[in-house]
Structure formats: C-alpha cells, structure tokens
N, C-alpha and C. Protein backbone atom coordinates (compact mmCIF):
# COMPACT_ATOMS: atom_id res chain seq x y z
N UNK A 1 0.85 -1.18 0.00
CA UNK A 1 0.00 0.00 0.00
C UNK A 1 0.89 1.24 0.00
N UNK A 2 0.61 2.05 -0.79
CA UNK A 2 1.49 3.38 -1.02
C UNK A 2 1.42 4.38 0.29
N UNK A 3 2.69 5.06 0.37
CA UNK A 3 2.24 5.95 1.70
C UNK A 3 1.31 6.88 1.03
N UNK A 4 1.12 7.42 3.06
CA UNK A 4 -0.20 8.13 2.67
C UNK A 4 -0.26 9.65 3.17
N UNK A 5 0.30 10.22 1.44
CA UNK A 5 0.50 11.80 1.76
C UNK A 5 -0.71 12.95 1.15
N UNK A 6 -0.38 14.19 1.57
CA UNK A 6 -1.25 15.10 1.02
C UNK A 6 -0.98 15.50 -0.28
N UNK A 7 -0.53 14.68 -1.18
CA UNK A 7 -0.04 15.63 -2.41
C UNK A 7 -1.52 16.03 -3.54
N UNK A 8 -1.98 14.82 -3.29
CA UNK A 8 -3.90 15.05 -4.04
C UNK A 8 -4.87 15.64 -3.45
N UNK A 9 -4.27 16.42 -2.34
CA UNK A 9 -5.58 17.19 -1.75
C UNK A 9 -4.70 18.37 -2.08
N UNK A 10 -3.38 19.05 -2.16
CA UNK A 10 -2.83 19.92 -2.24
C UNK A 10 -2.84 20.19 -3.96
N UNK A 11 -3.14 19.25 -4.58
CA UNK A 11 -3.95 19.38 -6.41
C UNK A 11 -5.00 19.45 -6.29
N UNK A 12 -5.65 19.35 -5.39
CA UNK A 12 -7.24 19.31 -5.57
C UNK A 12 -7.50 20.82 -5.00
N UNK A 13 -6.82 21.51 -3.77
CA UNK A 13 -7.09 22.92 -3.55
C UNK A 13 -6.59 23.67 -4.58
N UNK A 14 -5.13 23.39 -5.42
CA UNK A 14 -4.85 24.18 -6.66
C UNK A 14 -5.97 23.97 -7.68
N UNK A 15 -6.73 23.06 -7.93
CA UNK A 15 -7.28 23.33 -8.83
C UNK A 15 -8.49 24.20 -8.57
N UNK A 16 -9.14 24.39 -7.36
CA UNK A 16 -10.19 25.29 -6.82
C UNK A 16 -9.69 26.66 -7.04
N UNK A 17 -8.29 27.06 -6.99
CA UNK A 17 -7.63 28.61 -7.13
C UNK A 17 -6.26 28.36 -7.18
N UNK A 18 -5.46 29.16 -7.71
CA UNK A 18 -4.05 29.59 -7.53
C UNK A 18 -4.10 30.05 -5.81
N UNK A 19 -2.98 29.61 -5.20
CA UNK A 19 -3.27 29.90 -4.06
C UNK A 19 -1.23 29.52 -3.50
N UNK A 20 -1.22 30.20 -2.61
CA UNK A 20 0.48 30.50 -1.69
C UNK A 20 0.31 29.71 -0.52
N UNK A 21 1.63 29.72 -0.20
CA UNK A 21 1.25 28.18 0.55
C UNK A 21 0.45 28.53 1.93
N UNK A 22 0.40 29.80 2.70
CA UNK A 22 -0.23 29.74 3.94
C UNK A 22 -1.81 29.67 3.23
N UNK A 23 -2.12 30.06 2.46
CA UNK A 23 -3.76 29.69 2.09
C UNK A 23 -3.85 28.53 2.32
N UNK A 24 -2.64 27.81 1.71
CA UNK A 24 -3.18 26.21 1.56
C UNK A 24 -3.24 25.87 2.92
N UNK A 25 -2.22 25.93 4.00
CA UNK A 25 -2.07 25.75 5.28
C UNK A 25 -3.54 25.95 6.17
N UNK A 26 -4.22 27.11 5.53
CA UNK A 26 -4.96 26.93 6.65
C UNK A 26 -6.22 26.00 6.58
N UNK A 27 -6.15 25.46 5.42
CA UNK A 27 -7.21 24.53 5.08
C UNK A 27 -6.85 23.09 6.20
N UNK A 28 -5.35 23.09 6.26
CA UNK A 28 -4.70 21.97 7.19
C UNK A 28 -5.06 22.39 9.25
N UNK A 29 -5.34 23.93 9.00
CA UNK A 29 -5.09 23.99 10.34
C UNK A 29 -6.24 24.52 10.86
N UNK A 30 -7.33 24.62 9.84
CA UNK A 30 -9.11 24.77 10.48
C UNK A 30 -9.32 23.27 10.52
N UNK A 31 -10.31 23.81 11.80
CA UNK A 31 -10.70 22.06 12.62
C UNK A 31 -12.17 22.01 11.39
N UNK A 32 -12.65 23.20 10.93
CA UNK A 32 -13.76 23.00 10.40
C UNK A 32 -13.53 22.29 8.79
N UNK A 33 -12.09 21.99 8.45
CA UNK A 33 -12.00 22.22 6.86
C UNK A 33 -11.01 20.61 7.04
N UNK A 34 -9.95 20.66 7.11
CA UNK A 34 -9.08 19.74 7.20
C UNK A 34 -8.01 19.34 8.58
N UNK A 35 -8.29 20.32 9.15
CA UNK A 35 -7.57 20.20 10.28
C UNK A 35 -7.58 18.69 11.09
N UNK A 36 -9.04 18.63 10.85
CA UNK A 36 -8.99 16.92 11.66
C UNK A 36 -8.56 15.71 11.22
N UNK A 37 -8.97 15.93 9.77
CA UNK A 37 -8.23 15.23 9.07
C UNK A 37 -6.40 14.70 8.91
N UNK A 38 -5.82 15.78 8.89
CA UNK A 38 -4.44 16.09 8.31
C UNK A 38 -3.78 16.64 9.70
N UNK A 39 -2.53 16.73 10.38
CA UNK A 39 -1.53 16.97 10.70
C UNK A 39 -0.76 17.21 10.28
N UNK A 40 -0.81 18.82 9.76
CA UNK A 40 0.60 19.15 8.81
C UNK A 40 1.34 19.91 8.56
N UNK A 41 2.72 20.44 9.19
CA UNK A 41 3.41 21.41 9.79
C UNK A 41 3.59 22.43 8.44
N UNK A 42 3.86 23.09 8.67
CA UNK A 42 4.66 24.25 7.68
C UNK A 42 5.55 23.98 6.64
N UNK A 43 6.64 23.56 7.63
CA UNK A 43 7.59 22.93 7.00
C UNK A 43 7.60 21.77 6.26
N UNK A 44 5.99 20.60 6.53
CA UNK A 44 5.78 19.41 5.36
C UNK A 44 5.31 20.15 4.36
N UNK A 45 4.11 20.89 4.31
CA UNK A 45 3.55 21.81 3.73
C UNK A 45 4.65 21.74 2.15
N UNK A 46 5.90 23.02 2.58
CA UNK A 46 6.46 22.99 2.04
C UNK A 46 7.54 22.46 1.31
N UNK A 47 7.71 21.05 1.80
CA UNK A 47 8.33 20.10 1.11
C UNK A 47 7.38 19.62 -0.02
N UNK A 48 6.42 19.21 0.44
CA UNK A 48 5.36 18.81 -0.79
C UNK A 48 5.15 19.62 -1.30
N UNK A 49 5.05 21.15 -1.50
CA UNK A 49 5.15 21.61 -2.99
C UNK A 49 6.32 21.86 -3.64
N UNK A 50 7.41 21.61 -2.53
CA UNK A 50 8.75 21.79 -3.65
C UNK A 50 8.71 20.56 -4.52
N UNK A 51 8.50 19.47 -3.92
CA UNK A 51 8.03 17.99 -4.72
C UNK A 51 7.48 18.05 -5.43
N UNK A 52 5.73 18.41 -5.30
CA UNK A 52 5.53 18.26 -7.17
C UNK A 52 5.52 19.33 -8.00
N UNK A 53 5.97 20.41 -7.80
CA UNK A 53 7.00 21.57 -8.51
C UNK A 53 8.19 20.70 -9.14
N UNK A 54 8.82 19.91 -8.90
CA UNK A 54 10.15 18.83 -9.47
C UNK A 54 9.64 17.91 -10.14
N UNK A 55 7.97 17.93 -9.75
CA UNK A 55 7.24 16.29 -10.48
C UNK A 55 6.34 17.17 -11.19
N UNK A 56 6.86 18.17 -11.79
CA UNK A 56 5.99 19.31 -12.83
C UNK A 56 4.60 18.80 -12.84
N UNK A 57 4.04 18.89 -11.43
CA UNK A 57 2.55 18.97 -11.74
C UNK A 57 1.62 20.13 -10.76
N UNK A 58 2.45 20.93 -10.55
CA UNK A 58 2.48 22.19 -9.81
C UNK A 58 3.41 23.65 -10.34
N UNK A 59 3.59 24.44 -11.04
CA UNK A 59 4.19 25.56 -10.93
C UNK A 59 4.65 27.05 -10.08
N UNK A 60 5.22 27.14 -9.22
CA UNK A 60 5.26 28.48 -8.55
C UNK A 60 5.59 29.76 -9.05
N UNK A 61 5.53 30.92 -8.93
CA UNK A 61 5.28 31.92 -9.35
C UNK A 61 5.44 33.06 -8.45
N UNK A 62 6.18 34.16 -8.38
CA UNK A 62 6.62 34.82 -7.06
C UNK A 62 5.43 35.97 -7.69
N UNK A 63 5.37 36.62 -6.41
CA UNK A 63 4.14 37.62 -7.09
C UNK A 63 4.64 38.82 -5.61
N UNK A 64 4.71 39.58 -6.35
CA UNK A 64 5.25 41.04 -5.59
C UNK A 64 3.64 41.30 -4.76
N UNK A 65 3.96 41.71 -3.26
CA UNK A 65 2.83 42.05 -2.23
C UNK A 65 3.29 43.33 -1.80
N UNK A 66 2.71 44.53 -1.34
CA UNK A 66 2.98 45.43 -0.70
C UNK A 66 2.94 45.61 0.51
N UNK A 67 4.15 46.28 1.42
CA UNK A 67 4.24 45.51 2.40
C UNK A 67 3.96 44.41 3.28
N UNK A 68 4.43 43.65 2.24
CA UNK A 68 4.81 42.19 2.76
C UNK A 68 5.67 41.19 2.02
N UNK A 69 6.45 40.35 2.24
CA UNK A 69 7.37 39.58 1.67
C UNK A 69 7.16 39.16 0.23
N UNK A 70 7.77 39.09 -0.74
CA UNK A 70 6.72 38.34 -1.80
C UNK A 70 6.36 37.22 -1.88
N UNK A 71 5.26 36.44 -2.25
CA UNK A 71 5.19 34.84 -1.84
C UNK A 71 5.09 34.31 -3.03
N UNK A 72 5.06 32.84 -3.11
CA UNK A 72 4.66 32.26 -4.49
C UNK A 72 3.74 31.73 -4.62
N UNK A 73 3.36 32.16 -5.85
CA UNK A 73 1.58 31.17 -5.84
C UNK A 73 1.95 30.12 -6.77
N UNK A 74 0.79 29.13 -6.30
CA UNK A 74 1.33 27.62 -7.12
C UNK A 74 0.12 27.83 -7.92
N UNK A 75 0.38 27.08 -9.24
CA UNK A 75 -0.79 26.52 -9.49
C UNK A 75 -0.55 25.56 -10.10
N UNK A 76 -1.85 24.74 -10.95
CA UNK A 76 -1.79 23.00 -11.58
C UNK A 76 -1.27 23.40 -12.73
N UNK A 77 -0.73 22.66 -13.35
CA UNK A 77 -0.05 22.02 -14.47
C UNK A 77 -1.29 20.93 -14.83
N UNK A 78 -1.36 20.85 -16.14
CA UNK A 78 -2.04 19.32 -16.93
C UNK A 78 -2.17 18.04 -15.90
N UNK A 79 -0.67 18.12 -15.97
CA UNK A 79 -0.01 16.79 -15.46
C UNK A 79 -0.31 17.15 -14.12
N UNK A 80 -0.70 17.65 -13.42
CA UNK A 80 -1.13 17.97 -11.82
C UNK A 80 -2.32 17.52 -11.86
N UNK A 81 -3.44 18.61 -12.57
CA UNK A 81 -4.92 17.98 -12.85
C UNK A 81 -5.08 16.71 -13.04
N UNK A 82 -4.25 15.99 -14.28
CA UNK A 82 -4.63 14.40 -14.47
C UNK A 82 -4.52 13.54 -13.48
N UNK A 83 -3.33 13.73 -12.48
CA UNK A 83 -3.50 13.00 -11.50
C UNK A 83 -4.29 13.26 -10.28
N UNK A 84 -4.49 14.76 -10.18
CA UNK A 84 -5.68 14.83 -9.08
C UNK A 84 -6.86 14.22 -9.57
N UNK A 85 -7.34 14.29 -10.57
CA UNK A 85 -8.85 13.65 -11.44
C UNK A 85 -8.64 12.12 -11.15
N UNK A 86 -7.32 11.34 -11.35
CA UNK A 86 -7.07 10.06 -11.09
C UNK A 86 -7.59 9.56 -9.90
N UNK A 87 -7.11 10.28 -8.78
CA UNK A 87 -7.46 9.99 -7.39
C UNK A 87 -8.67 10.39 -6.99
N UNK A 88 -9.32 11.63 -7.51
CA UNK A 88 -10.45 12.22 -6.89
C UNK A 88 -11.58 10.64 -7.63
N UNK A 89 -11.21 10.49 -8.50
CA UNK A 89 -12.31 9.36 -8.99
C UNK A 89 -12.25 8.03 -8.96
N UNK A 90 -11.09 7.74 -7.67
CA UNK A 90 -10.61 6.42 -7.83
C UNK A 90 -11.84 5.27 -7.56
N UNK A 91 -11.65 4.43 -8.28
CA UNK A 91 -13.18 3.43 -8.02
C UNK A 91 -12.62 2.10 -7.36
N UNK A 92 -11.48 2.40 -6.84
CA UNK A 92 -11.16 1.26 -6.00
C UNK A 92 -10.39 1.52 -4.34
N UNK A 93 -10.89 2.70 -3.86
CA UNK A 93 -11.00 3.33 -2.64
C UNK A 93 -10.15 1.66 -1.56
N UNK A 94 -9.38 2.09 -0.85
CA UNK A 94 -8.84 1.21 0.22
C UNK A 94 -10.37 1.16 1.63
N UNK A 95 -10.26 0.11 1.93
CA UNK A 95 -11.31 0.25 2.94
C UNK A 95 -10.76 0.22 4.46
N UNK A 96 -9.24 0.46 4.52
CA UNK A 96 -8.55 0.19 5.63
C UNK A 96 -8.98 1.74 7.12
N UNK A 97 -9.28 1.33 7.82
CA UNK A 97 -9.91 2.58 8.60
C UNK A 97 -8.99 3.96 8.46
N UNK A 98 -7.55 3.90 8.60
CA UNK A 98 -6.99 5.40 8.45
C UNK A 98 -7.12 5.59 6.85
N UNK A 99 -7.17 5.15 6.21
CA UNK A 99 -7.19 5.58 4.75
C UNK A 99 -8.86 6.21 4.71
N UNK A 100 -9.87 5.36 5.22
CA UNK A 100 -11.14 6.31 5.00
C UNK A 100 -10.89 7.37 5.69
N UNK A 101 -10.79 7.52 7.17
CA UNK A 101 -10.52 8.54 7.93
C UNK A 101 -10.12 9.74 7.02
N UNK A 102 -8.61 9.59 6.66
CA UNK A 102 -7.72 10.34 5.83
C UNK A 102 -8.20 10.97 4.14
N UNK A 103 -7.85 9.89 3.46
CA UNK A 103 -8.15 9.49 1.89
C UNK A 103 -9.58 10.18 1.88
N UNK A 104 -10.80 9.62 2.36
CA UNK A 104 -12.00 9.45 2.02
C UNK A 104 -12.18 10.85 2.08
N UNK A 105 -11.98 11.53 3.60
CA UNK A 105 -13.13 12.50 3.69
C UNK A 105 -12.15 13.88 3.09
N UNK A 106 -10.71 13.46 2.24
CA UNK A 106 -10.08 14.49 1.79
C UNK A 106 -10.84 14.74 0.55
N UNK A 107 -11.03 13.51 -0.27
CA UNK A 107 -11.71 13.89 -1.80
C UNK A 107 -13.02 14.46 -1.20
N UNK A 108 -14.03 13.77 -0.21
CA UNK A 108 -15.27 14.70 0.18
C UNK A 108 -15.19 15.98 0.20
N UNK A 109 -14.05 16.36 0.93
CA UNK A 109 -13.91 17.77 1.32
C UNK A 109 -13.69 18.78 -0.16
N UNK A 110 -12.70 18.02 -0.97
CA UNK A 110 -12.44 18.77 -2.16
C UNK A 110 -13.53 18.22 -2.73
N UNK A 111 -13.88 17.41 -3.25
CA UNK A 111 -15.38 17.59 -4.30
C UNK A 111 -16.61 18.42 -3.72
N UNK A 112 -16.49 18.56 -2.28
CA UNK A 112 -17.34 19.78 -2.14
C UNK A 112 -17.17 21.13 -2.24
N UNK A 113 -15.47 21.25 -2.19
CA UNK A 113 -15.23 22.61 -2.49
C UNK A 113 -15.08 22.94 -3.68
N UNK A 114 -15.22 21.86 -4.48
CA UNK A 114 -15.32 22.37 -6.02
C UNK A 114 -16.55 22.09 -6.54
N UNK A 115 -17.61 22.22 -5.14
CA UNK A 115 -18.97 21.96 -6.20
C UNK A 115 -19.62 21.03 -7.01
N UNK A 116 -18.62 19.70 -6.80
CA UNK A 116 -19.10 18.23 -7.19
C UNK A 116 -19.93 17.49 -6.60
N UNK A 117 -20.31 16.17 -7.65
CA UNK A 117 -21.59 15.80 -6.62
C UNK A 117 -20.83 14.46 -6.23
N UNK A 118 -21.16 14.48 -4.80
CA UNK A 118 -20.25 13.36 -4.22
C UNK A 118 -20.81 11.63 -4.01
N UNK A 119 -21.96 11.53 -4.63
CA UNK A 119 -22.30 10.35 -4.56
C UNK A 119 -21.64 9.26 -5.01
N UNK A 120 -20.85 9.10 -6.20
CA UNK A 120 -20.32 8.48 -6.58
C UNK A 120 -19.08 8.27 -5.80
N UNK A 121 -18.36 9.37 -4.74
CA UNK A 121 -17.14 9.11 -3.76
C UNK A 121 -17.87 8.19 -2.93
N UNK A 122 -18.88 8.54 -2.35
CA UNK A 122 -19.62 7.71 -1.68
C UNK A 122 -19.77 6.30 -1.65
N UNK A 123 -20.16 6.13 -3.09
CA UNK A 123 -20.75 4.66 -3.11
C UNK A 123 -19.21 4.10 -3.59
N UNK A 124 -17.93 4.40 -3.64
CA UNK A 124 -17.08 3.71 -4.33
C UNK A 124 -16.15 3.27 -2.85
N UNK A 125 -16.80 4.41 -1.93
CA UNK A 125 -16.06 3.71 -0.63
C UNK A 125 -16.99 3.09 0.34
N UNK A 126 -18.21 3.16 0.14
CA UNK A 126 -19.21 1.83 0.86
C UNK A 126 -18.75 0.72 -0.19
N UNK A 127 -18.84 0.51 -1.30
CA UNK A 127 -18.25 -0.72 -1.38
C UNK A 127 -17.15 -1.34 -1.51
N UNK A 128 -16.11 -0.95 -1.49
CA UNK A 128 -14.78 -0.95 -0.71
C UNK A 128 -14.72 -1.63 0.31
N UNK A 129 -15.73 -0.81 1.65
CA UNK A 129 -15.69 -1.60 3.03
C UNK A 129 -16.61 -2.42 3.22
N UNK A 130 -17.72 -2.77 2.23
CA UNK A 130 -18.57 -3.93 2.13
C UNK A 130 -17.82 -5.43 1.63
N UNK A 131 -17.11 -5.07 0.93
CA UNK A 131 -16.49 -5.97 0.02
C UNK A 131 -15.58 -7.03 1.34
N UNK A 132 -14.81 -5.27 1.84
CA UNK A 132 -13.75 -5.91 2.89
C UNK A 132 -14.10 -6.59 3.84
N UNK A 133 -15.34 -5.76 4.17
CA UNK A 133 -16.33 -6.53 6.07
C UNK A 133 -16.79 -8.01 5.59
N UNK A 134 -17.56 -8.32 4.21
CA UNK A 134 -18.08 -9.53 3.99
C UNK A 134 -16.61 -10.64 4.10
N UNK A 135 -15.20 -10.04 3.33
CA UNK A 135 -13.89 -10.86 3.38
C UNK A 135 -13.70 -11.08 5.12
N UNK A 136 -14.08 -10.29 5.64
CA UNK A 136 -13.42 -10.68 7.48
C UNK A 136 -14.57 -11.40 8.15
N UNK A 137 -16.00 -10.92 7.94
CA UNK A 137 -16.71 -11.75 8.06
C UNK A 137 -16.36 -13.15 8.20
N UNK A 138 -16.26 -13.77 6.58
CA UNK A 138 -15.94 -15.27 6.00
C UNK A 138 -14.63 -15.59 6.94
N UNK A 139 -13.67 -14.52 7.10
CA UNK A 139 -12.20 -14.34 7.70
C UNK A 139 -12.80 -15.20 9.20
N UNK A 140 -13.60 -14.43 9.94
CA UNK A 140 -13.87 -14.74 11.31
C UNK A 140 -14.36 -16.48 11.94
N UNK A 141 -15.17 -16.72 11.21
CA UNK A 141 -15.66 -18.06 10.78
C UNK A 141 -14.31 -18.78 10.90
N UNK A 142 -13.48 -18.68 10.47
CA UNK A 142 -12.27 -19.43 10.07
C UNK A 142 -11.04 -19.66 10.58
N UNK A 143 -11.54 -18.33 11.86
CA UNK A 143 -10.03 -18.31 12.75
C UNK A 143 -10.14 -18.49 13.82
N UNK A 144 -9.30 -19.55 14.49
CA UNK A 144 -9.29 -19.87 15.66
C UNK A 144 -8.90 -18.97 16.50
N UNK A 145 -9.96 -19.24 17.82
CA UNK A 145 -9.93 -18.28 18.88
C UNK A 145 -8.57 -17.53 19.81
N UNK A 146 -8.43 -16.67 19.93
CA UNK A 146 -6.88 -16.10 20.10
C UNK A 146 -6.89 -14.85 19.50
N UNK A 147 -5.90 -14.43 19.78
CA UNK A 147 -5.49 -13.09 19.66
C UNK A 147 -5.73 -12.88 18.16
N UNK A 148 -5.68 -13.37 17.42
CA UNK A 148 -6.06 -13.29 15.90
C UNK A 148 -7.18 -12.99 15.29
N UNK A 149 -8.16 -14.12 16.21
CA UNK A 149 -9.98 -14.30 16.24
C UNK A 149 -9.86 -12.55 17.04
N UNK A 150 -9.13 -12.17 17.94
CA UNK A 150 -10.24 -10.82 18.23
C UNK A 150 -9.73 -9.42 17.36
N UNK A 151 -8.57 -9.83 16.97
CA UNK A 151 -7.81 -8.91 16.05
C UNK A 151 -9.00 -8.79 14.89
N UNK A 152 -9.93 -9.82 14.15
CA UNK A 152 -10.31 -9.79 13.07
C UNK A 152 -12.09 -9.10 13.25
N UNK A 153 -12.15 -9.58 14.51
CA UNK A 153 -13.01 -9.10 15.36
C UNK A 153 -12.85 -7.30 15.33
N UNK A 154 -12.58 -7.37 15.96
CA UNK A 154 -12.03 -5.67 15.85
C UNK A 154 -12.13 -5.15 14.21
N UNK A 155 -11.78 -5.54 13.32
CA UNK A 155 -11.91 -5.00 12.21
C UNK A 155 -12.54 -5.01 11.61
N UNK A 156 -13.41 -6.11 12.03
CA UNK A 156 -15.35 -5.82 11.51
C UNK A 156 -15.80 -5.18 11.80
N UNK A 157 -16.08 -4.61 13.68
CA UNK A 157 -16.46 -3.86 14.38
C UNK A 157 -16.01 -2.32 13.61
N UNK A 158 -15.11 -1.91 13.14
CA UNK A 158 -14.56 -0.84 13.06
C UNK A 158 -15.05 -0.38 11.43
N UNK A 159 -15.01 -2.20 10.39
CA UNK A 159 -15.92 -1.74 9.50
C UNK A 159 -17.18 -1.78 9.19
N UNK A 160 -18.21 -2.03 10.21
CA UNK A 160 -19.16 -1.99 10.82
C UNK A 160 -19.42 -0.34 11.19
N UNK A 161 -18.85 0.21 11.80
CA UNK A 161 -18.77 1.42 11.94
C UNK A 161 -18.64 2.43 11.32
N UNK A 162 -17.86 2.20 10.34
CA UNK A 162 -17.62 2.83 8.98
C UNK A 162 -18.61 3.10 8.31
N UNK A 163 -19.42 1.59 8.06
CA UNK A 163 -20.43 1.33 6.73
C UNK A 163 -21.84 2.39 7.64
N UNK A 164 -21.92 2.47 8.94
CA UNK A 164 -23.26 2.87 9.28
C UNK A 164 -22.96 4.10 8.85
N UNK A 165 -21.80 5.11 9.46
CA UNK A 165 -21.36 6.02 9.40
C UNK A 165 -21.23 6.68 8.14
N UNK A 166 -21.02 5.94 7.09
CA UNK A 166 -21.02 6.69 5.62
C UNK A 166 -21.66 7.01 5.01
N UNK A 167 -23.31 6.45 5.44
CA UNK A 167 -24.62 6.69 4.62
C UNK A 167 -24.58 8.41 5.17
N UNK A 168 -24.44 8.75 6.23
CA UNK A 168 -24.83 10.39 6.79
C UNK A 168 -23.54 11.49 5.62
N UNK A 169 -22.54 10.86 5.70
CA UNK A 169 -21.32 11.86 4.33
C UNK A 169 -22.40 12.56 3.52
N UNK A 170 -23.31 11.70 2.98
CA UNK A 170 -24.25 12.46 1.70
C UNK A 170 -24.89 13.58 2.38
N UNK A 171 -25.07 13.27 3.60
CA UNK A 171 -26.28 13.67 4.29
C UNK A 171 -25.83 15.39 5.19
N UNK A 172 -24.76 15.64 5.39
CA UNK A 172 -24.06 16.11 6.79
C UNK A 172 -24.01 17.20 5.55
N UNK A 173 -24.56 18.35 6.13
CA UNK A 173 -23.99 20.43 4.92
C UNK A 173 -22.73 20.46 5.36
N UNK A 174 -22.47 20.81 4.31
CA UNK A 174 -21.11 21.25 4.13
C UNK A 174 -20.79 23.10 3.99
N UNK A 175 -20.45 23.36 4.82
CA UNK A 175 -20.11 24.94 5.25
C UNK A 175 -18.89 25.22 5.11
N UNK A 176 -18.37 25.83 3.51
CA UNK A 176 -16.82 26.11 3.31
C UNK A 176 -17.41 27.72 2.90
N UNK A 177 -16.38 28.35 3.21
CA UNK A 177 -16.77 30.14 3.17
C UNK A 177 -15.51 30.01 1.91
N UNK A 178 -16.06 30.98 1.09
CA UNK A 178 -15.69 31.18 -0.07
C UNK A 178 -13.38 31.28 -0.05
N UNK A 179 -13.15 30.65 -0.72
CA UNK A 179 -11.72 30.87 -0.65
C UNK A 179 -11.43 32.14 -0.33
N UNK A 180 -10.22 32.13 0.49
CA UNK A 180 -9.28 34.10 0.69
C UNK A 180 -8.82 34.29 -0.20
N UNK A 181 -8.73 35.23 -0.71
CA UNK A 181 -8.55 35.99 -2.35
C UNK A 181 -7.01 36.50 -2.15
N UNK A 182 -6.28 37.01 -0.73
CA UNK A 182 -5.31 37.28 -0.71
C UNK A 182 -4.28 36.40 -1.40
C-alpha cells in the first residue's frame, strides 16, 4: 500500500484557485475544513510543494505584495490535474480505517469545495468496506480463537462502523466560506 500523503488534496485545492502556501495551510489547520483530518506542519507543507513543482505537476510563481514579503503562488499544471482527477475518482477506494478517515473524507472535502456531486465518492467507498467486512466476516468463521480471532473481530467492528457512518457523508452540509482571495 502506497504511503499516505497530502499531495492530491494539495492538487485538488490548486485546482479550486491559484493559491500560496499559507492559504493552503490553513485549510490543514481549520478544525472546520481539514484540520482533523491532516496533521501538517509548515515545513511538510512545504516540502510537498517543492516535490511536485520537481514532479511538474504544480508551478510556482513569485508575485510582488505590498508591504509584505513576496510569496509564491502555485498553481496545476495538466499533469497535476490528471493525477488529481485520477485519485479524486478512484473506483477502488482502500477500505482500511486510516485511509477512510484520511483518503476518504479528503476527496469529500475537495469535491465539495469544487462543487461536485459526491455520490459516486460515496458509493465507491461503501463498497470498498462492504467488500472488505463480507472478506473478514468469512475471515472470522475461520479463525481460531486467540489473539487473531479478536484482532479480526475488531476489524469488523470498526468496518461496521464505517459502513453505518457513511450513509450520513451524503447527508451532513457542508459549510466552506468562499476561498481568501489574498
């Protein structure tokens, strides 16, 4: 399983606006937007856009401010968009609990801030964790009692929790205040 970074939610806010990196930051550091989601210092922040600035799917751009430092605004490249579109529409979603946690409710968050309709994120990660709960299900049946049997236990329970929990995503308003223009 690939690690699991912000580089497709940081294409998915470039493609909503050209935007410098503390804009992007604060999307990481409101509890209302991504904050709960993501843990993510300044300084990662800015490693990942020097990264896909080198993986030309981001461009920076210094832009003169009056009194104040000049900053750079990023924006998408082709090759940025194609792979954010890759991920935002992936139809084979991981059903592992930090990846929904993480993964899931990042494309939610960006297909709502770009005004998409999210049903289809929806139904591609209920069945993801249907697929997986029915595999641990059959899994449980099969494993002898022990630390293993409650290990598998536990991960039904958790995608059990998931699956009730995901029908409300469609359901729950979404309150994003218009991007900062600065």
């Amino acid at each position: 399983m690939s690690q699991l970074t912000p580089d497709e939610v940081l294409l998915g806010l470039l493609a909503v606006q050209p935007s410098h990196g503390y804009q992007l930051l604060e999307h990481f550091r409101d509890p209302a937007r991504l904050g709960q989601v993501w843990n993510l210092s300044t300084s990662q922040l800015y490693a990942v856009l020097k990264r896909l600035e080198q993986q030309g799917l981001i461009v920076g751009q210094a832009i003169e401010v009056i009194n104040a430092p000049t900053r750079t605004e990023y924006t998408l490249t082709a090759a940025g968009r194609d792979r954010f579109e890759t991920w935002l529409h992936n139809p084979s979603p991981s059903s592992s609990v930090r990846r929904v946690r993480v993964e899931f409710l990042s494309r939610l968050y960006i297909a709502r801030l770009q005004n998409r309709p999210t049903a289809a994120l929806v139904w591609y990660q209920k069945t993801a964790c249907i697929t997986a709960h029915r595999h641990l299900l059959a899994q449980c049946d099969q494993t002898a009692p022990g630390i293993g049997y409650l290990a598998v236990e536990l991960q039904i329970a958790q995608l059990g929790a998931i699956l009730q929990w995901i029908d409300r995503c469609e359901l729950v308003p979404f309150h994003e205040e218009k991007l900062d223009e600065t």
